[in-house]
N, C-alpha and C. Protein backbone atom coordinates (compact mmCIF):
# COMPACT_ATOMS: atom_id res chain seq x y z
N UNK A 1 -17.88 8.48 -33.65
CA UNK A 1 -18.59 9.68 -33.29
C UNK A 1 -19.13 9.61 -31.86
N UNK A 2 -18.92 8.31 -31.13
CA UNK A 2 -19.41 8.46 -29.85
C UNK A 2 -19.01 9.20 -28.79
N UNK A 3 -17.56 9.43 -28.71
CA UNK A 3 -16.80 10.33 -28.07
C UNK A 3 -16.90 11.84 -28.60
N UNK A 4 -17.76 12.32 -29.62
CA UNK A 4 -18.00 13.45 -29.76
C UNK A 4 -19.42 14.00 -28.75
N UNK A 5 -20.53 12.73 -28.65
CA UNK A 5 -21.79 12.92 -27.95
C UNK A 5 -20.97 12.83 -26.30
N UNK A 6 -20.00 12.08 -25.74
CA UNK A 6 -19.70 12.01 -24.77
C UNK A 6 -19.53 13.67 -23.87
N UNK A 7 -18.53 13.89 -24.96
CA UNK A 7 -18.07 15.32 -24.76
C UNK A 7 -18.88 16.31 -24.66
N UNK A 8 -19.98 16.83 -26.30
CA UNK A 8 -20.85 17.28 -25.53
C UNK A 8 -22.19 17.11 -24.79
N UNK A 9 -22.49 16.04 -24.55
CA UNK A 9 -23.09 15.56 -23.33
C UNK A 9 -22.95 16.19 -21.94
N UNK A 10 -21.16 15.88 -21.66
CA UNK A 10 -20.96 16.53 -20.98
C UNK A 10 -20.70 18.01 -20.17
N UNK A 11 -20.26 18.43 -21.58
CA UNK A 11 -20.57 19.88 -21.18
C UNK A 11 -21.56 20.71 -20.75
N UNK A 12 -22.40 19.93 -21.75
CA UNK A 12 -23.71 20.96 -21.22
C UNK A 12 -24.43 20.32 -20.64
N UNK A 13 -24.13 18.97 -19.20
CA UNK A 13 -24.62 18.63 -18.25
C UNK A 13 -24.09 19.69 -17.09
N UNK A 14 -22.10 20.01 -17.44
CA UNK A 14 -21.55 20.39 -16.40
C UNK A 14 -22.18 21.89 -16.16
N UNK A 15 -22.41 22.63 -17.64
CA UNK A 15 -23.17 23.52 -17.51
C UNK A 15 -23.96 23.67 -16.79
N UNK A 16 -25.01 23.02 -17.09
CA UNK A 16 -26.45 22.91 -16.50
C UNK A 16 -26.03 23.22 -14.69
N UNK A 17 -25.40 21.90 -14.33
CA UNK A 17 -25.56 22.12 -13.36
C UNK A 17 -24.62 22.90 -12.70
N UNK A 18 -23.46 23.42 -12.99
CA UNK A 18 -22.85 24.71 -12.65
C UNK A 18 -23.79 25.99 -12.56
N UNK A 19 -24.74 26.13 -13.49
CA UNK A 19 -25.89 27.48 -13.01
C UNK A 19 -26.91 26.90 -12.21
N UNK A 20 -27.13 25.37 -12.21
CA UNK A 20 -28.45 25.06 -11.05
C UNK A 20 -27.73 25.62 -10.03
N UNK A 21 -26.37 25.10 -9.70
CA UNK A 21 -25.90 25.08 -8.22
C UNK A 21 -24.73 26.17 -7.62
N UNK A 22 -24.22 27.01 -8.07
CA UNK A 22 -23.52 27.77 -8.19
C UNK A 22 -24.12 29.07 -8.88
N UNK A 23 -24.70 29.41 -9.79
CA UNK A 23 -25.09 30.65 -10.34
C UNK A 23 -24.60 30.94 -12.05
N UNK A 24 -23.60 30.01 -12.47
CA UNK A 24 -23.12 30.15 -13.19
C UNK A 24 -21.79 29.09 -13.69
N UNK A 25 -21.85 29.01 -15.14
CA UNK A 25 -20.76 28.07 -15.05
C UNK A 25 -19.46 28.26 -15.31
N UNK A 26 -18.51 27.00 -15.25
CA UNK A 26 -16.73 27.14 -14.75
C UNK A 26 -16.00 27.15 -15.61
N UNK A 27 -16.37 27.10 -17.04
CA UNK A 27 -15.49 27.31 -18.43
C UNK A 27 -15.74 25.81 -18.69
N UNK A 28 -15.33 26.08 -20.06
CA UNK A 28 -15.83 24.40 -21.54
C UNK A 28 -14.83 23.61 -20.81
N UNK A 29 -13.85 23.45 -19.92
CA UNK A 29 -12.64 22.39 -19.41
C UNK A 29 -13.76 21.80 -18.40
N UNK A 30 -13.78 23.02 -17.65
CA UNK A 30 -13.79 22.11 -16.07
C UNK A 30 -15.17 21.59 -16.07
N UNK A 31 -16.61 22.30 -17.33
CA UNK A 31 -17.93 22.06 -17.22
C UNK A 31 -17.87 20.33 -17.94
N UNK A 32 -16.74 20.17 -19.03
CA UNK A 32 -16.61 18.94 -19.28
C UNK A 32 -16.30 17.73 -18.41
N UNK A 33 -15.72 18.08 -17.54
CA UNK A 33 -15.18 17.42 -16.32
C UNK A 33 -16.24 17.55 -15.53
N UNK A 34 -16.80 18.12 -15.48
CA UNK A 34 -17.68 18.05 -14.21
C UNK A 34 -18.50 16.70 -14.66
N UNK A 35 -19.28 16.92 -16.06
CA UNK A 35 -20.21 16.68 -16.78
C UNK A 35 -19.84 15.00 -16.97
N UNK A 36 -18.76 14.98 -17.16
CA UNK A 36 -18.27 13.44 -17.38
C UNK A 36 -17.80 12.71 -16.26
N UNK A 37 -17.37 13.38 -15.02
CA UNK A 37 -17.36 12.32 -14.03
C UNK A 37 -19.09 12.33 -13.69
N UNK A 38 -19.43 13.46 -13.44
CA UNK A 38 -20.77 13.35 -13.25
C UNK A 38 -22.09 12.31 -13.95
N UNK A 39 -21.42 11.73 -15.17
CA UNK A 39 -22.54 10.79 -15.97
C UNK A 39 -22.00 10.19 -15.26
N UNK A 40 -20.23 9.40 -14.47
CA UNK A 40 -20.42 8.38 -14.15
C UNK A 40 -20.97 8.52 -12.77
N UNK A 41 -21.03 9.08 -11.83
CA UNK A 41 -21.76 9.39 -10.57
C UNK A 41 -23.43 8.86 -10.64
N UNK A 42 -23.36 9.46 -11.53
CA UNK A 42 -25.03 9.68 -12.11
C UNK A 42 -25.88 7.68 -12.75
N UNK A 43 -24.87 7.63 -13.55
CA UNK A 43 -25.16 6.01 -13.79
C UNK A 43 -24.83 5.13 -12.90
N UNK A 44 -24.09 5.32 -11.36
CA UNK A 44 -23.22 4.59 -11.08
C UNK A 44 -25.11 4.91 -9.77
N UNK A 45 -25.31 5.72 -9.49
CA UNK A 45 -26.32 5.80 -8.79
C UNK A 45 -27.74 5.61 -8.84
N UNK A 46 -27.92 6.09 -10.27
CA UNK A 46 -29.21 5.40 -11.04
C UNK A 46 -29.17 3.66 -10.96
N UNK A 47 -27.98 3.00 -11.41
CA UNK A 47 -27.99 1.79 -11.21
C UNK A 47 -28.11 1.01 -9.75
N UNK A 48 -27.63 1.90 -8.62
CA UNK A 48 -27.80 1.33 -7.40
C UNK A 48 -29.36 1.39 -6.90
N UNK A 49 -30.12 2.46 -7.70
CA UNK A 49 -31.63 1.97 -7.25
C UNK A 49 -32.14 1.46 -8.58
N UNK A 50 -31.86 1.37 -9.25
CA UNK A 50 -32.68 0.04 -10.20
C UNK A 50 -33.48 1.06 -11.19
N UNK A 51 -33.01 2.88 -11.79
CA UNK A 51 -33.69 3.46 -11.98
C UNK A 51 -32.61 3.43 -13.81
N UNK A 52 -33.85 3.59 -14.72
CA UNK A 52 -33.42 3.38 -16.02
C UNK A 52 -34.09 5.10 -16.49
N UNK A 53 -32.53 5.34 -17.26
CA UNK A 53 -33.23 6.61 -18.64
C UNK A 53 -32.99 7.05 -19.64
N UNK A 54 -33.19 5.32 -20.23
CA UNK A 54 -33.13 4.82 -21.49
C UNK A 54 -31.51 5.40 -22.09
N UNK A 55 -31.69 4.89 -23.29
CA UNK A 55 -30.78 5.06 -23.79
C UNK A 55 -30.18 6.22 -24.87
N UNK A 56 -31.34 7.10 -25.03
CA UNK A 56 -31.28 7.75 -25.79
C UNK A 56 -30.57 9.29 -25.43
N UNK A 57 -30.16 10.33 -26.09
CA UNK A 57 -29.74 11.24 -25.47
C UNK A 57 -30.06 12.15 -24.55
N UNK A 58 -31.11 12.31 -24.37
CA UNK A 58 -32.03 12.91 -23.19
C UNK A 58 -31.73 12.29 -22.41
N UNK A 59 -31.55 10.64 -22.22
CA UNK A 59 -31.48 9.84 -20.71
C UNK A 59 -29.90 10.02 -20.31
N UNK A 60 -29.25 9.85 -21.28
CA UNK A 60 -27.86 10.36 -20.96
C UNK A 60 -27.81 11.93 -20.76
N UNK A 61 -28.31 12.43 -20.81
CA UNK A 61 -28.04 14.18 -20.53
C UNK A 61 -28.54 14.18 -18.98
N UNK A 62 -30.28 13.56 -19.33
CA UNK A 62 -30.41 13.23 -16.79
C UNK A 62 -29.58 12.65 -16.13
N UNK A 63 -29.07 11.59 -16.80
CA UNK A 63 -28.14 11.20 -15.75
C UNK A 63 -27.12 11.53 -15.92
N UNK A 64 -26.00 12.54 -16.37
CA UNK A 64 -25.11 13.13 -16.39
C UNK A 64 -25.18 14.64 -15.06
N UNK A 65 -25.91 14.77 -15.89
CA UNK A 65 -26.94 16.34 -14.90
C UNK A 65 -27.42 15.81 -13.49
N UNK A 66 -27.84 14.72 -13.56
CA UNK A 66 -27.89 14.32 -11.90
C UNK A 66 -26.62 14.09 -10.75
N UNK A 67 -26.37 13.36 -11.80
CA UNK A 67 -24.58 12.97 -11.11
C UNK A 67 -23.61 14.50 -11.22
N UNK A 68 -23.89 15.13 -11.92
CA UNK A 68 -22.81 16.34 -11.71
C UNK A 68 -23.51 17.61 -10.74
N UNK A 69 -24.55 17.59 -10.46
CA UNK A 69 -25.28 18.07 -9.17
C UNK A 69 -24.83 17.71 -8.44
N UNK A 70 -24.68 16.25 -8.06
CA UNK A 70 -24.20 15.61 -6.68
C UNK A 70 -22.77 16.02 -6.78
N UNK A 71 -22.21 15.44 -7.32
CA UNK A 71 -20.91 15.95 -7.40
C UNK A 71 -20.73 17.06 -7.01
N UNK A 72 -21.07 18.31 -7.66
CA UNK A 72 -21.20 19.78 -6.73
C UNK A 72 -21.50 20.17 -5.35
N UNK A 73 -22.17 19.24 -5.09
CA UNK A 73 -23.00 19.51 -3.89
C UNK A 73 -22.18 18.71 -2.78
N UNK A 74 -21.55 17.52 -3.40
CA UNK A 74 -20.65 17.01 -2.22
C UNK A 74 -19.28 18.03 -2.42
N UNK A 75 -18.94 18.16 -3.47
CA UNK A 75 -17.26 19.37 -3.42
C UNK A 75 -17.88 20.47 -2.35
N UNK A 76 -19.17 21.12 -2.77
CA UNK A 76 -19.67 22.33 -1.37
C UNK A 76 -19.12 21.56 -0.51
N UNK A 77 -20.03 20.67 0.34
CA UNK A 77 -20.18 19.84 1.73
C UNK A 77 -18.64 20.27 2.09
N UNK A 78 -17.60 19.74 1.46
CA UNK A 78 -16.50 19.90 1.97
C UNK A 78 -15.77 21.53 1.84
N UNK A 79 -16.32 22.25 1.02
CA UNK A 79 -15.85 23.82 1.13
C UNK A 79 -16.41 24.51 1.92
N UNK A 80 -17.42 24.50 2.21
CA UNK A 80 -18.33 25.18 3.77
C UNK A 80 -17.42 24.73 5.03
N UNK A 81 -16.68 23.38 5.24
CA UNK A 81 -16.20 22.96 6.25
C UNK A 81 -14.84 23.47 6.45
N UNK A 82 -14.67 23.88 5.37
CA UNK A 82 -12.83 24.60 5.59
C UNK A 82 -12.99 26.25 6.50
């Protein structure tokens, strides 16, 4: 059943932050994708400053939702420049 919390974990991180940062979100594919590279962005950056949030599903939903912000926000960086 862990790959069921993965999934939606992710979605409704990619969600989330598809309406923080955009206005709205990109459909159940791409919000999953967002949402799941984004936990790893998100853990991969939480771990480079030494920042823990726990283990429970809430801490996996911030750091999914953090990392798929960034993620958005660096795909902008490079669409403003085209």
């Amino acid at each position: 059943m862990g790959w069921l919390w993965w999934i939606i974990v992710g979605a409704v991180a990619g969600w989330l932050a598809g309406n923080l940062m955009r206005g709205g979100g990109f459909g159940f594919l791409v919000n999953l994708l967002v949402g799941i590279v984004g936990a790893v962005i998100g853990g991969w950056v939480f771990g480079l400053l030494g920042i823990s949030t726990g283990d429970g599903i809430i801490g996996s939903l911030v750091t999914a939702l953090v990392g798929a912000i960034l993620l958005l926000w660096i795909v902008s960086l490079f669409k403003k420049n085209r």
